[in-house]
N, C-alpha and C. Protein backbone atom coordinates (compact mmCIF):
# COMPACT_ATOMS: atom_id res chain seq x y z
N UNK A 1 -21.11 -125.57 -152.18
CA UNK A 1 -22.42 -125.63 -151.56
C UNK A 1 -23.26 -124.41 -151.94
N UNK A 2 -22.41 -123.08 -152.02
CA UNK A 2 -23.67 -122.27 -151.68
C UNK A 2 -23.82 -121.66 -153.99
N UNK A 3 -23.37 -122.63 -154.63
CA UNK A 3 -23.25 -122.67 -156.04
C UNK A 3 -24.93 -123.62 -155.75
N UNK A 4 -25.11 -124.35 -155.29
CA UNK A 4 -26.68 -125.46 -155.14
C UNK A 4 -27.24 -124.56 -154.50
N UNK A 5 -27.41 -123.61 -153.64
CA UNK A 5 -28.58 -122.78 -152.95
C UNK A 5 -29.04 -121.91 -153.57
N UNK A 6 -28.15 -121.31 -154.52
CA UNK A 6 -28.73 -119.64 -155.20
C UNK A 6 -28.79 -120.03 -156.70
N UNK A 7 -29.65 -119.62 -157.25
CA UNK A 7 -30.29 -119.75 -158.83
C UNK A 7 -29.79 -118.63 -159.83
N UNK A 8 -29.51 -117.34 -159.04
CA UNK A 8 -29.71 -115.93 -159.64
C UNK A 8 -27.87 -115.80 -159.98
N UNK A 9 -27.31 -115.55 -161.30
CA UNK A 9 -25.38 -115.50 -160.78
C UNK A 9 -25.37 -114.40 -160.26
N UNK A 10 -25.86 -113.11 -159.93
CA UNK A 10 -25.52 -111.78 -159.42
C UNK A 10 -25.63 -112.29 -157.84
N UNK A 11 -26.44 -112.60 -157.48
CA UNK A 11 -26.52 -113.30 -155.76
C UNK A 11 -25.75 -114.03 -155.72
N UNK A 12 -25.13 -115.22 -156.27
CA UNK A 12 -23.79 -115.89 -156.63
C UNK A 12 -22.93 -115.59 -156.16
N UNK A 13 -22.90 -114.27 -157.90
CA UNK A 13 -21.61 -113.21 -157.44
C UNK A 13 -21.47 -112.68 -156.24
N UNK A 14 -22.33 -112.28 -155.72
CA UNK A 14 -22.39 -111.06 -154.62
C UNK A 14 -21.87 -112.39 -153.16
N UNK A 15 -22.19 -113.30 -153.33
CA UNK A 15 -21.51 -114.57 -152.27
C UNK A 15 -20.46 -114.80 -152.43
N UNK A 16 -20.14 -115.39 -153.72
CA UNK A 16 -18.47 -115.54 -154.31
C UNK A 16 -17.22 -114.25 -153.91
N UNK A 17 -17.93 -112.88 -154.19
CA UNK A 17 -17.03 -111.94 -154.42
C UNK A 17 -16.94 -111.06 -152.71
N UNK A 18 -17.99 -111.93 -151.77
CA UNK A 18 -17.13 -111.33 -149.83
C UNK A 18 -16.16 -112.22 -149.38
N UNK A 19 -16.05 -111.70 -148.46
CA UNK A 19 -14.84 -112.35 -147.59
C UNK A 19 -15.14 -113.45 -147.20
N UNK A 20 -14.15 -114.17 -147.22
CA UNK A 20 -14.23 -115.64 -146.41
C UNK A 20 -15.16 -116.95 -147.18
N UNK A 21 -15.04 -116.60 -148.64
CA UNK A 21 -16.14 -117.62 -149.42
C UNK A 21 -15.55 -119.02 -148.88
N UNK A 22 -14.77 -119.57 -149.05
CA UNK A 22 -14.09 -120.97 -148.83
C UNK A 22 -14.85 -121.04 -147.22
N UNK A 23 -14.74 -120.36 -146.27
CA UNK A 23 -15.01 -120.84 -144.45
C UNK A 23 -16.59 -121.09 -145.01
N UNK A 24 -17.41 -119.93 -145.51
CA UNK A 24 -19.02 -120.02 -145.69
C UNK A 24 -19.14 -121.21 -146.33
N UNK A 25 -18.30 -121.46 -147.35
CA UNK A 25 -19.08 -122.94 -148.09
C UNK A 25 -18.92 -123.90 -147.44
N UNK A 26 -17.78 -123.93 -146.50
CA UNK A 26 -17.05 -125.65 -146.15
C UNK A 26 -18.28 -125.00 -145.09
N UNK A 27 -18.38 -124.58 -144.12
CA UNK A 27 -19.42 -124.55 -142.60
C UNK A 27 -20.86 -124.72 -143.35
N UNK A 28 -21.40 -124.49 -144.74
CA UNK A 28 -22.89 -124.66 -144.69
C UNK A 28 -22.88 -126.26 -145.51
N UNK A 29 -21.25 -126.76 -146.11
CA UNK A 29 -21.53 -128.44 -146.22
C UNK A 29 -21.38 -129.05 -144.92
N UNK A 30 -21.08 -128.72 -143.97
CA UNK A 30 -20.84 -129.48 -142.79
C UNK A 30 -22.60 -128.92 -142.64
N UNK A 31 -23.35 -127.84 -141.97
CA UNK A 31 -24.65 -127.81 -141.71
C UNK A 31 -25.46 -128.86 -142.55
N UNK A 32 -25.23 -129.06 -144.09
CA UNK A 32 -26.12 -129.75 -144.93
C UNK A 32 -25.81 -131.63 -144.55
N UNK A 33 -24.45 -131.54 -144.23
CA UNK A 33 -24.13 -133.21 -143.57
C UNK A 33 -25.29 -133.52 -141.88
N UNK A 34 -25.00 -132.41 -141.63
CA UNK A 34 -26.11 -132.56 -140.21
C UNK A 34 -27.83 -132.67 -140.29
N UNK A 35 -28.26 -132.40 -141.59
CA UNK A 35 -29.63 -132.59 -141.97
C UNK A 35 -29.99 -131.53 -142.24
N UNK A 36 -29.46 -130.29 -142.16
CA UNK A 36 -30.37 -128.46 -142.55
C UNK A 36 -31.07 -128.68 -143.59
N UNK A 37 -32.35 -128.52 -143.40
CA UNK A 37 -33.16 -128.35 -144.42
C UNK A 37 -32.81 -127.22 -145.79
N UNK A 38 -33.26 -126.92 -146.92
CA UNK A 38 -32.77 -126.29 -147.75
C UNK A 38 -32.66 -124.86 -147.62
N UNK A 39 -33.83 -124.91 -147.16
CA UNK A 39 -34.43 -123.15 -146.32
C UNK A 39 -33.52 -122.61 -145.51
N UNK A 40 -32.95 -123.72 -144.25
CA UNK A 40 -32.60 -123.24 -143.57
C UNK A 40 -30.80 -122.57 -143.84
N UNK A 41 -30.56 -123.39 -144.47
CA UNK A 41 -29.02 -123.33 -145.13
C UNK A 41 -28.83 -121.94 -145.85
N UNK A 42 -30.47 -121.60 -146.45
CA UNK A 42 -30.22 -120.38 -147.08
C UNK A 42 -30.66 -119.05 -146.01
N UNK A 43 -30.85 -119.42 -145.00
CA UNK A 43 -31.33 -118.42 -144.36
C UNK A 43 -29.57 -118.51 -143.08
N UNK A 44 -29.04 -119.00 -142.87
CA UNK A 44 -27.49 -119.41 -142.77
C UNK A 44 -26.88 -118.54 -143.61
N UNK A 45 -26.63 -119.03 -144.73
CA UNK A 45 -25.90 -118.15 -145.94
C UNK A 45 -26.23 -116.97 -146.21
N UNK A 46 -27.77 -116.55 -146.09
CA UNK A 46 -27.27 -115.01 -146.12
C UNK A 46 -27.14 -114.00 -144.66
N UNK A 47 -27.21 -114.94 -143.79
CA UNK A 47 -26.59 -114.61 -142.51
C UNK A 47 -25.26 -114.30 -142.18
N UNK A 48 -25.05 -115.15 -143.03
CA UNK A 48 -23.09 -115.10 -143.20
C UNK A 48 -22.83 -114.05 -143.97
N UNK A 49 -23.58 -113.95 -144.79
CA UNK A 49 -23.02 -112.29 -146.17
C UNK A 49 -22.82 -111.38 -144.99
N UNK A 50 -24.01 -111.61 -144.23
CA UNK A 50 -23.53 -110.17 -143.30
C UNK A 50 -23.29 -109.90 -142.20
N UNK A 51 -22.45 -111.60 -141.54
CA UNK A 51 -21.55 -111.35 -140.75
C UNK A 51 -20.52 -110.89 -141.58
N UNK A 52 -19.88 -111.34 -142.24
CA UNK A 52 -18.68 -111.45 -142.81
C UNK A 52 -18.54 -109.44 -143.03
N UNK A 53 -19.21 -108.99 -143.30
CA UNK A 53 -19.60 -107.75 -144.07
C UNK A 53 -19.72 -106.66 -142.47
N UNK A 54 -19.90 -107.42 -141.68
CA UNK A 54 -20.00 -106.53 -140.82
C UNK A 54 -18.62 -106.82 -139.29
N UNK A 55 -18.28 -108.30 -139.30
CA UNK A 55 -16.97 -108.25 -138.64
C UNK A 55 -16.32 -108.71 -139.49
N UNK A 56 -15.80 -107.26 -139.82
CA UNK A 56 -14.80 -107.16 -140.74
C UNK A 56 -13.22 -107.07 -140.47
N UNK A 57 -12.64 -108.67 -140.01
CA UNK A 57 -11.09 -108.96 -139.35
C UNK A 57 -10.62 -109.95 -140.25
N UNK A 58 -9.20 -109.87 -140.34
CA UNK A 58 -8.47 -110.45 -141.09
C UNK A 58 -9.12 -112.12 -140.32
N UNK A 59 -8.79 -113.07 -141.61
CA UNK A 59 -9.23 -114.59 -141.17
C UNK A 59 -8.86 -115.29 -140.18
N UNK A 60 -7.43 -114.87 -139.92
CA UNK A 60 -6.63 -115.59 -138.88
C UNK A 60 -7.27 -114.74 -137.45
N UNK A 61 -7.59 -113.94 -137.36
CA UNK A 61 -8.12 -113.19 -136.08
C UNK A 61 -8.90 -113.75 -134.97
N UNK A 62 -8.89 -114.18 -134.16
CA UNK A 62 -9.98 -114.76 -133.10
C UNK A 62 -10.86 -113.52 -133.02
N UNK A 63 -12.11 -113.98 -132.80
CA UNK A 63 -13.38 -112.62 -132.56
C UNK A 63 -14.13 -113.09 -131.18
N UNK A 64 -13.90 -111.76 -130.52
CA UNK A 64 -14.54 -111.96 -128.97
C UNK A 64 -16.62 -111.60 -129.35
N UNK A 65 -16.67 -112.50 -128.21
CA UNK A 65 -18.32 -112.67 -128.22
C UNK A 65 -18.81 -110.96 -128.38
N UNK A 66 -18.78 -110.75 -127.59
CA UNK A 66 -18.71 -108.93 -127.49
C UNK A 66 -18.61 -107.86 -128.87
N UNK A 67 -17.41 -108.38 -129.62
CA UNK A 67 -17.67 -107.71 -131.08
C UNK A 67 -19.01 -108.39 -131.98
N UNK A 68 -19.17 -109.62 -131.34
CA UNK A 68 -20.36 -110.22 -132.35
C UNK A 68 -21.45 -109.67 -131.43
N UNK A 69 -22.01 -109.86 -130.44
CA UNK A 69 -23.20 -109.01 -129.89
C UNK A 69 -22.69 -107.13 -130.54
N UNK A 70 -21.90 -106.62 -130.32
CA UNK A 70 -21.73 -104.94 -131.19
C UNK A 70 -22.58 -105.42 -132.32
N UNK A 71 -21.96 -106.10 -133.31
CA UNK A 71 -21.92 -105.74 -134.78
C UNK A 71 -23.70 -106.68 -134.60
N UNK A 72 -24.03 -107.57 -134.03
CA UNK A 72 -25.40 -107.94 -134.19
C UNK A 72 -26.67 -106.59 -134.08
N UNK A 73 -26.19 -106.09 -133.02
CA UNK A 73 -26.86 -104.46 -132.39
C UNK A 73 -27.13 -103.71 -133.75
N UNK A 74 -25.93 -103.44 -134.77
CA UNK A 74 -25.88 -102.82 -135.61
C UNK A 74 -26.75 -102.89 -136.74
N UNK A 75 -26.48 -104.38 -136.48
CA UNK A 75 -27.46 -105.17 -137.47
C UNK A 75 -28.69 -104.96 -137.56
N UNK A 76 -29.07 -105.40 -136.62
CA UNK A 76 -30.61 -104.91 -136.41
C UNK A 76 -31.50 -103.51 -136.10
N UNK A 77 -30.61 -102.57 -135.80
CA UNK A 77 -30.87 -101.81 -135.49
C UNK A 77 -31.39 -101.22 -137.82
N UNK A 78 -30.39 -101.30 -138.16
CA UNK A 78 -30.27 -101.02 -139.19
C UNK A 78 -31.48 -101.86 -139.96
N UNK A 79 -31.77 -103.18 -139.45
CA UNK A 79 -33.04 -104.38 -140.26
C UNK A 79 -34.37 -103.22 -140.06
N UNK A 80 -34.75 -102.92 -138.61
CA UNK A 80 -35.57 -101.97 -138.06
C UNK A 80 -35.88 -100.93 -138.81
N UNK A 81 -34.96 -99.58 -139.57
CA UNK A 81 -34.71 -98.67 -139.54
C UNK A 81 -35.16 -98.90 -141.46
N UNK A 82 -34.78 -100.07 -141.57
CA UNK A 82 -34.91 -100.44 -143.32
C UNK A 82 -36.47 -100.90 -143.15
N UNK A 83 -37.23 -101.12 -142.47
CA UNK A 83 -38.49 -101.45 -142.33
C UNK A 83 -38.59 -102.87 -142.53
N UNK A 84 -37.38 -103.86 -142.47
CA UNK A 84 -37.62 -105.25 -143.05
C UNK A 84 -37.29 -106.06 -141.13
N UNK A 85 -37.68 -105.18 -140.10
CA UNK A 85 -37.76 -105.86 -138.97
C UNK A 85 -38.49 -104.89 -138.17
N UNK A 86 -39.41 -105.68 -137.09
CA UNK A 86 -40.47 -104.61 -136.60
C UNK A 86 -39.43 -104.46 -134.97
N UNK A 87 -38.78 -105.28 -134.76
CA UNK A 87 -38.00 -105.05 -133.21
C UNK A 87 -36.80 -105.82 -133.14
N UNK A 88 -35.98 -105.55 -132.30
CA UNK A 88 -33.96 -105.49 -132.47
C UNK A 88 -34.63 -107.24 -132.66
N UNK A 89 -35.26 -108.68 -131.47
CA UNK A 89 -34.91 -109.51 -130.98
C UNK A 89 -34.29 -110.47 -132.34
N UNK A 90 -35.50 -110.85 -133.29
CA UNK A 90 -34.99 -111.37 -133.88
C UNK A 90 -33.65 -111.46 -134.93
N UNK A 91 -33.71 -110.33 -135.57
CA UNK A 91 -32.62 -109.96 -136.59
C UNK A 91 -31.37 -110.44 -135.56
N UNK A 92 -31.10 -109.68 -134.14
CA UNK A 92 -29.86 -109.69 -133.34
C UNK A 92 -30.11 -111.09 -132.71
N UNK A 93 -31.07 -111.73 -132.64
CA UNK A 93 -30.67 -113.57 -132.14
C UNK A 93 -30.32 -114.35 -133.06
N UNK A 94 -30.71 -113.83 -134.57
CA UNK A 94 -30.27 -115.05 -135.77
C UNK A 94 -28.92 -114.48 -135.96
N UNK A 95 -28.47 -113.20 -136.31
CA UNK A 95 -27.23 -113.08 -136.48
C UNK A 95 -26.26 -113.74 -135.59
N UNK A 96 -26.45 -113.39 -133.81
CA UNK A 96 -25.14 -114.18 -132.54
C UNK A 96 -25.16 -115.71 -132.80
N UNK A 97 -26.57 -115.87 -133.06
CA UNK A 97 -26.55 -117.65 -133.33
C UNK A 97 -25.68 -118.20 -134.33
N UNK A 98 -25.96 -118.04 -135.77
CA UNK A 98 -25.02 -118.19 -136.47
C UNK A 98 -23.11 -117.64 -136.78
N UNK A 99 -23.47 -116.03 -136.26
CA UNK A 99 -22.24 -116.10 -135.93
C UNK A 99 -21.09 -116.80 -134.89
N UNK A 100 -21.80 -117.26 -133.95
CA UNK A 100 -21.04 -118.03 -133.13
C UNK A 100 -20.79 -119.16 -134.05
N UNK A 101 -22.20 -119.65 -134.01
CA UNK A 101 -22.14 -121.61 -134.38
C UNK A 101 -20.91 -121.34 -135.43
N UNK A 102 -20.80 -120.56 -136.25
CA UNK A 102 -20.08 -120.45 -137.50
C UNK A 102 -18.43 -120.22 -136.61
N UNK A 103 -18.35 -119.77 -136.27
CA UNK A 103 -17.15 -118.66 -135.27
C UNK A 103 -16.37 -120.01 -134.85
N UNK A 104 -17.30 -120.28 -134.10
CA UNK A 104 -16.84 -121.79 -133.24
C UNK A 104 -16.13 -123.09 -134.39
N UNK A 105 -17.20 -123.32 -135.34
CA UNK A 105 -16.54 -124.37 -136.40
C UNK A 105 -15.42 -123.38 -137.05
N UNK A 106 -15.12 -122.41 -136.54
CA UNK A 106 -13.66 -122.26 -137.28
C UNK A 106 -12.57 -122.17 -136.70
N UNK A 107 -13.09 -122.06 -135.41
CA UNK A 107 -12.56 -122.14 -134.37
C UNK A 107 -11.71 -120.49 -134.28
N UNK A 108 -12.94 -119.55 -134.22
CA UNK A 108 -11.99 -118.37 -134.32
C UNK A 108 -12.98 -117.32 -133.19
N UNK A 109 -13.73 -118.46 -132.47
CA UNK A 109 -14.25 -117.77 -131.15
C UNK A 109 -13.77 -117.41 -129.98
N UNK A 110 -13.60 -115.97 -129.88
CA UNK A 110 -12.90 -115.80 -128.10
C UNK A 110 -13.61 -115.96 -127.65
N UNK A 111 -13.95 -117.19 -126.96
CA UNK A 111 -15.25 -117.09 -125.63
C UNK A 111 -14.75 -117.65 -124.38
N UNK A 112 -14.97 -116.60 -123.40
CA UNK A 112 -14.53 -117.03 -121.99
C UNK A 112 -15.02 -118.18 -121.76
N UNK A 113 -14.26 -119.13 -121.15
CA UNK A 113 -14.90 -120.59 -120.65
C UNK A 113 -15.59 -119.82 -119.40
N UNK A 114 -17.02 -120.73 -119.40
CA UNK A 114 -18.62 -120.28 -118.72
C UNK A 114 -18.30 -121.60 -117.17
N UNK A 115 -19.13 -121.37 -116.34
CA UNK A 115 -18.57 -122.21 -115.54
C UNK A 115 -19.98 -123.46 -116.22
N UNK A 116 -19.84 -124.61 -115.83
CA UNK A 116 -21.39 -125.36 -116.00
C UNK A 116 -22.32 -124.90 -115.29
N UNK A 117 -23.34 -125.16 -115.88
CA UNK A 117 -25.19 -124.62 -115.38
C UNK A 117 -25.32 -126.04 -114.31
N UNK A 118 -25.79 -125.54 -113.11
CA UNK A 118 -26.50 -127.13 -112.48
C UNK A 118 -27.22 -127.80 -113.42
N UNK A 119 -27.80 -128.06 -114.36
CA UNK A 119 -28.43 -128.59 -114.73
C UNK A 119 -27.94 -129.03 -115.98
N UNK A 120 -26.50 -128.92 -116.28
CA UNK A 120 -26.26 -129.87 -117.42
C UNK A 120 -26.31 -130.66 -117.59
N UNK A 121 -26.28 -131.99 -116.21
CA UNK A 121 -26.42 -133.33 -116.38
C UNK A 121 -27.43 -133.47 -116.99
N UNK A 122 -29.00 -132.84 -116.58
CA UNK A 122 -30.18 -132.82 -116.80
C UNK A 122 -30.41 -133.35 -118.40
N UNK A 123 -29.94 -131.61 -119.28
CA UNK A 123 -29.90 -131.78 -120.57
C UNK A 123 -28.70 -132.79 -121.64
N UNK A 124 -27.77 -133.27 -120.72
CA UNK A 124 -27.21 -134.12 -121.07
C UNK A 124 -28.29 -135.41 -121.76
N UNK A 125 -28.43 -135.73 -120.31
CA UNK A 125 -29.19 -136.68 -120.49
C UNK A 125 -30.54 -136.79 -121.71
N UNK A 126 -31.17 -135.63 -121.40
CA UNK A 126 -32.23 -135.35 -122.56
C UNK A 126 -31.96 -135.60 -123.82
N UNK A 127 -31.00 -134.97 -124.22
CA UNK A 127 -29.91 -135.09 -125.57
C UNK A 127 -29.54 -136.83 -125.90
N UNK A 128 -29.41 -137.72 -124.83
CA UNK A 128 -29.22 -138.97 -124.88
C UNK A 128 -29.81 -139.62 -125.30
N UNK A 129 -31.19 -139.58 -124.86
CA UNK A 129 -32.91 -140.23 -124.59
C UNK A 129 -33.38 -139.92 -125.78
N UNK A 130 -32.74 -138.40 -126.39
CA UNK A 130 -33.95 -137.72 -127.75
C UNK A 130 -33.35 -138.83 -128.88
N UNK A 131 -31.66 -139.18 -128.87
CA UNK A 131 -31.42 -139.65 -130.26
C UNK A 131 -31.15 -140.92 -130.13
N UNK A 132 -31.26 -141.50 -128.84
CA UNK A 132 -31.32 -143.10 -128.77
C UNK A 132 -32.90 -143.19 -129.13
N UNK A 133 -33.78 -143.25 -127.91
CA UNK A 133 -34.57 -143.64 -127.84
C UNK A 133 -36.55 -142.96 -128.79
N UNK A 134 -35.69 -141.32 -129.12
CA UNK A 134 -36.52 -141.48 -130.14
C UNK A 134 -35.92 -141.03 -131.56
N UNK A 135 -34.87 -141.26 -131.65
CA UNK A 135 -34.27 -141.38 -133.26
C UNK A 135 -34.12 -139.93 -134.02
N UNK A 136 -34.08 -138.82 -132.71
CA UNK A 136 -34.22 -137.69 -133.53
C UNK A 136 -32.47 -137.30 -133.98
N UNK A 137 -32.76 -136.33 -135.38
CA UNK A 137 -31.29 -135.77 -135.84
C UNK A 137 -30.84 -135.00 -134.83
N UNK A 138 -29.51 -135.32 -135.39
CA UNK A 138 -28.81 -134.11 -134.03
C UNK A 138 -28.84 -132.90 -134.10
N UNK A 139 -29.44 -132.37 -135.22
CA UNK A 139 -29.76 -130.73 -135.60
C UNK A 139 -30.99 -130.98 -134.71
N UNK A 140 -32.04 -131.24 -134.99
CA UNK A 140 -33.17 -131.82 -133.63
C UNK A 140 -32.93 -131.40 -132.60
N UNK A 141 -31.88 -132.38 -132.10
CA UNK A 141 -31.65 -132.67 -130.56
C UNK A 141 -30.65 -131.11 -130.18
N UNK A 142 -30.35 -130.81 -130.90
CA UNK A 142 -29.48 -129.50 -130.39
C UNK A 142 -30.33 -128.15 -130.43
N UNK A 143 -31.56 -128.19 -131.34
CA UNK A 143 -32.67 -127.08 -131.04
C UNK A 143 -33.01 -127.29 -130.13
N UNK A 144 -33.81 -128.51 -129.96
CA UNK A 144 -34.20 -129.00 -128.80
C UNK A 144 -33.70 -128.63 -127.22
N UNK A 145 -32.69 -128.76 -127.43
CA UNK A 145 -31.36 -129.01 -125.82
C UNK A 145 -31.47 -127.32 -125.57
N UNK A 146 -31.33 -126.54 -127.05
CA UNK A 146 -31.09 -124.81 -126.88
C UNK A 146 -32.49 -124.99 -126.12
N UNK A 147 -33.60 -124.62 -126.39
CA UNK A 147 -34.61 -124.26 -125.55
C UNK A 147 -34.75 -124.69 -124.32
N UNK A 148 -34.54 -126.25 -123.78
CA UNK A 148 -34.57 -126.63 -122.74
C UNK A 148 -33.71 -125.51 -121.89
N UNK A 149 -32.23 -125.51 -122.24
CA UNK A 149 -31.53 -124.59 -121.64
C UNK A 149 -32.16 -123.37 -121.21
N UNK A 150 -32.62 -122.72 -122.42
CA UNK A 150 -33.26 -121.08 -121.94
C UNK A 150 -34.54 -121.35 -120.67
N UNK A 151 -35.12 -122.23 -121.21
CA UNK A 151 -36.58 -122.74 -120.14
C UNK A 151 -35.66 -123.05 -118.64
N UNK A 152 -34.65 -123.75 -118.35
CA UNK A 152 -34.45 -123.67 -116.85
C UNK A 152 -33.41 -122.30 -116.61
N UNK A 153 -32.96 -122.21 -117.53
CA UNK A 153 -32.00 -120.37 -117.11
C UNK A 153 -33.23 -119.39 -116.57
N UNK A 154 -34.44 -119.41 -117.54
CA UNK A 154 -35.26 -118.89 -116.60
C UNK A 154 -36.14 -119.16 -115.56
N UNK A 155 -36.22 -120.69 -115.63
CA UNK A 155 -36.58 -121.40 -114.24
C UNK A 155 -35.42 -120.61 -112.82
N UNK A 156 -34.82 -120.91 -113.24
CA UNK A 156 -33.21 -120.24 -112.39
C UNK A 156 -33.72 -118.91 -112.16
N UNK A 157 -33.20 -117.88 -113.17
CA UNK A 157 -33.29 -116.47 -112.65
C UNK A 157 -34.75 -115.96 -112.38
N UNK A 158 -35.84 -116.56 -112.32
CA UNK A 158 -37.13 -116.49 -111.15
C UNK A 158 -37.43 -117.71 -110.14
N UNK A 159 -36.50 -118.33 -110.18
CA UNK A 159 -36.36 -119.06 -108.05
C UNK A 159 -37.73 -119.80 -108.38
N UNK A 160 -37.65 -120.57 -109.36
CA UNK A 160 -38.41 -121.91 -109.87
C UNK A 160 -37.17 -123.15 -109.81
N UNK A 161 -37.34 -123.58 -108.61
CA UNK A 161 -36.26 -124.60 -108.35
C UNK A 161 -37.04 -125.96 -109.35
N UNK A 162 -35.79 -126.36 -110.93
CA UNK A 162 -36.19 -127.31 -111.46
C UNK A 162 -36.87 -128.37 -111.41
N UNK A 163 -37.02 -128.99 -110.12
CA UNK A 163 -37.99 -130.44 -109.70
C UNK A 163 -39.45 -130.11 -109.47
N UNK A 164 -39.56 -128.82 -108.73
CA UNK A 164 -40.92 -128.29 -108.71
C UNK A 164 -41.69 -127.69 -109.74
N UNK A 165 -41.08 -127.77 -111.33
CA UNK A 165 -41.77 -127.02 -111.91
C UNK A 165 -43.36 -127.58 -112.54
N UNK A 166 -44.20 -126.76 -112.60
CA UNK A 166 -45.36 -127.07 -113.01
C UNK A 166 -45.68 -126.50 -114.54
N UNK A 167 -46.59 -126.68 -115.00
CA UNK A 167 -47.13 -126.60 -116.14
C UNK A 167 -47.35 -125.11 -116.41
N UNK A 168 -47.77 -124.47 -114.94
CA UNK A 168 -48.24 -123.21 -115.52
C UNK A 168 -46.58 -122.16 -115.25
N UNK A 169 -45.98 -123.14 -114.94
CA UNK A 169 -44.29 -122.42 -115.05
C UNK A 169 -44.07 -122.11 -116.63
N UNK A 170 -43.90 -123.42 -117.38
CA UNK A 170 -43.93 -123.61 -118.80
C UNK A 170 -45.00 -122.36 -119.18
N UNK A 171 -46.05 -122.42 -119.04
CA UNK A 171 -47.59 -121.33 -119.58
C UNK A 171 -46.35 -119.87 -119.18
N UNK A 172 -46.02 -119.80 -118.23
CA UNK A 172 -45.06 -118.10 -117.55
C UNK A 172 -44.04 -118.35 -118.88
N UNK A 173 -43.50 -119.01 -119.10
CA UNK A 173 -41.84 -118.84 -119.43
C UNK A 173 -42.31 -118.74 -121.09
């Protein structure tokens, strides 16, 4: 897979020759089976150069959430400091994102089981409705479902009880 994303052989090389080439290629053909646009696969892949580059554990190792928020910190702190990021959020939300999603399909995530959110039925359901009834991909429906989530977590932690929310809740959040 990541031989079809890059044009240049030194960027190639520099993919071919880190750790873990075989997990990066098989996890961005499984992303490209789910619909990832081309962009996005490459913005994935070089996400991965520097997870891989920065949790740096033998393959067989499970990795706790906690070393991936550290080494994300690092990350960005360092994107900042190189002038190619103006503040930690983004650099440190694309790195945990993919490092998990990635972590998880390898199944080499320590993550404490979370208890359920009241409101999973909610987004259950949403998730149901988005790819029955309006035909969206499941890369779609799983951006989709992420934001819903963050929108009632913070409905939640400011005492916006979900049934009452209004428009200018959405305008706050």
């Amino acid at each position: 897979m990541l031989e079809s994303l890059f044009n240049y052989p030194t960027v190639l090389t520099r993919h071919r020759n880190a750790p873990l080439f075989e997990e990066r290629d098989r996890y961005l053909r499984h992303r490209a089976q789910q619909g990832c646009a081309h962009g996005t696969l490459l913005r994935i892949a070089r996400e991965l150069l520097q997870i891989v580059h920065r949790l740096d554990t033998p393959s067989e190792w499970l990795i706790t959430v906690q070393q991936v928020n550290t080494a994300a910190e690092r990350w960005a702190r360092q994107q900042c400091r190189r002038g190619r990021a103006h503040s930690f959020k983004w650099s440190r939300e694309l790195f945990v994102q993919v490092a998990t999603d990635w972590l998880q399909f390898l199944g080499r995530l320590d993550k404490p089981t979370a208890k359920p959110l009241p409101f999973e039925g909610v987004i259950e359901e949403f998730c149901r409705w988005m790819s029955a009834e309006r035909g969206l991909s499941s890369v779609t429906v799983r951006n989709y479902s992420w934001h819903l989530k963050q929108f009632l977590k913070w409905c939640k932690e400011h005492d916006h009880p979900w049934p009452d929310i209004q428009l200018s809740d959405v305008d706050a959040f």
